[in-house]
Protein backbone atom coordinates (compact mmCIF):
# COMPACT_ATOMS: atom_id res chain seq x y z
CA UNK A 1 -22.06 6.04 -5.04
CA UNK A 2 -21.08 2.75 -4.40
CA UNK A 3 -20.40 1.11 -0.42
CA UNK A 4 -17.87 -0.84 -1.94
CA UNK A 5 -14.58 0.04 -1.26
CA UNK A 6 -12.17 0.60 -4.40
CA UNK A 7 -8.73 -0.72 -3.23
CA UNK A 8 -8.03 -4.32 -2.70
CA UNK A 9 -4.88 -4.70 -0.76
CA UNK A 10 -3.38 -8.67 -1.68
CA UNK A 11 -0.81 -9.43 1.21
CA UNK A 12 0.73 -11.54 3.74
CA UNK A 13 0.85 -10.96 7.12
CA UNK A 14 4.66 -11.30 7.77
CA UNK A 15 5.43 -8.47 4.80
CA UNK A 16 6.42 -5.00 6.46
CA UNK A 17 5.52 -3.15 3.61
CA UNK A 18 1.99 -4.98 3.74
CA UNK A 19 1.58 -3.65 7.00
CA UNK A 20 2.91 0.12 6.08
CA UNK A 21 0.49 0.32 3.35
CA UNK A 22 -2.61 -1.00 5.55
CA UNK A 23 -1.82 1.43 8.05
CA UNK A 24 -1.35 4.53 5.20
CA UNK A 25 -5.15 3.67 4.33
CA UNK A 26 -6.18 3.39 7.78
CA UNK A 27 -4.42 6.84 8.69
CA UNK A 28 -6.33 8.58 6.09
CA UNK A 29 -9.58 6.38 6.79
CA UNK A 30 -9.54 4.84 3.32
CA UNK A 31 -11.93 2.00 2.64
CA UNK A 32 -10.01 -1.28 1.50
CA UNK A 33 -10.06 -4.91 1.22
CA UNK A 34 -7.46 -6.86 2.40
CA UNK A 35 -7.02 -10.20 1.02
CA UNK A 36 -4.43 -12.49 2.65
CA UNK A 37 -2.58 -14.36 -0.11
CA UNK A 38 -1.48 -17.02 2.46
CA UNK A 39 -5.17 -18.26 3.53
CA UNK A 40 -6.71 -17.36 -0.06
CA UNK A 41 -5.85 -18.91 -2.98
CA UNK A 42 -7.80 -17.30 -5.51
CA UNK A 43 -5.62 -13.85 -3.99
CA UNK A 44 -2.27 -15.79 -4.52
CA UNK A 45 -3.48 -16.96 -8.29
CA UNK A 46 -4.48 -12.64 -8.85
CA UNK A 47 -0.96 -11.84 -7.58
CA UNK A 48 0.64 -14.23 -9.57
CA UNK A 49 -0.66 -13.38 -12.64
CA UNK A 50 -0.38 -9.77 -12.68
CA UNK A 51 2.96 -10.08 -11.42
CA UNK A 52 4.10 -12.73 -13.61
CA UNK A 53 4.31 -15.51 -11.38
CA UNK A 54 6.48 -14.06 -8.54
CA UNK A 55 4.35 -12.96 -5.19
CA UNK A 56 5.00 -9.86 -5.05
CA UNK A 57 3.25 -8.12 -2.15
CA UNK A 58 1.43 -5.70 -1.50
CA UNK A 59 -0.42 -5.48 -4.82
CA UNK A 60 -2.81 -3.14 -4.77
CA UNK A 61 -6.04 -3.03 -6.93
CA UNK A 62 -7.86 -0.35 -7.46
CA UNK A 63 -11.77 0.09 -8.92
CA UNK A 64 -10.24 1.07 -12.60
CA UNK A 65 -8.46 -1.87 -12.80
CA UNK A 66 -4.50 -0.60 -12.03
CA UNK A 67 -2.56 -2.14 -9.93
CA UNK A 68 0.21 -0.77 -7.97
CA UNK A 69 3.05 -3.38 -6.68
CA UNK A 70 5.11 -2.10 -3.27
CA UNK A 71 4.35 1.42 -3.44
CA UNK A 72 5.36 3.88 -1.03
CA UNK A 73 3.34 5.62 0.37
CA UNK A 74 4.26 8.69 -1.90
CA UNK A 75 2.81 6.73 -4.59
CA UNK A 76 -0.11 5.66 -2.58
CA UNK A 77 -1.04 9.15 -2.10
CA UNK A 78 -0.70 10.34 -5.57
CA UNK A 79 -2.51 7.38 -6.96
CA UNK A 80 -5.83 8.00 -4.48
CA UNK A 81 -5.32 12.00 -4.36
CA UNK A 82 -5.05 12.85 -0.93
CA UNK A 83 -2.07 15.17 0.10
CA UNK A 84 0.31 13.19 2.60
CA UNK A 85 2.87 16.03 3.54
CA UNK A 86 5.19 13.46 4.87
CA UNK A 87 5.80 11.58 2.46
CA UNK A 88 6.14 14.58 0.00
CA UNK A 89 8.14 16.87 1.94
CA UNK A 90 11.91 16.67 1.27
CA UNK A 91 12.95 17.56 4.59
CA UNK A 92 10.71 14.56 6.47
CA UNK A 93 13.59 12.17 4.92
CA UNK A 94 16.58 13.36 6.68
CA UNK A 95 14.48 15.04 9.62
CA UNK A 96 15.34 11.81 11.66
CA UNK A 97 18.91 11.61 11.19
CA UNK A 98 19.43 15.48 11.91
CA UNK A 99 17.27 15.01 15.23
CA UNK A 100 19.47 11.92 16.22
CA UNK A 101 22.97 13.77 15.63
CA UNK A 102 21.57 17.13 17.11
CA UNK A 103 21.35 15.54 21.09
């Protein structure tokens, strides 16, 4: 088995959903690579060109060679196979809003 981790992460530091999707793989102690499209240019030319030419991040690369652009983290989870029962439970969307209206 390989040390190398299989997900390459291409983002920015000022994208949200950058951020959600590093800390999904952190949560569930996924190894990744994150490449910062703003300080690497060979990242920024990847993301371009699978994306034709708009910077879309996060793209996300994995060892087979798919790519997944802004996932949730739903998607995230299906993608790697790891059970995340928050984002697949139903109830976990409207759980805040009930809580907030309940006080």
């Amino acid at each position: 088995m390989s040390s190398k981790p299989e997900i390459t992460v291409y983002g920015t530091n000022w994208c949200s959903d950058c951020r959600r999707s590093l800390r999904f793989l952190d949560k569930h102690q996924i190894p990744h690579i994150y490449v910062d499209i703003g300080q690497d240019p060979a990242g920024k030319a990847y993301v371009l060109e699978v994306n034709n030419g708009k910077r879309i991040v996060p793209t996300i690369k994995f060892r087979d060679g798919s790519i997944l652009v802004e996932p949730s983290d739903a998607k995230l989870a299906k993608k790697i196979k790891i059970q995340n029962r928050r984002a697949n439970s139903p109830r976990s969307i409207f759980q805040g809003l009930w809580t907030k209206r309940s006080r």
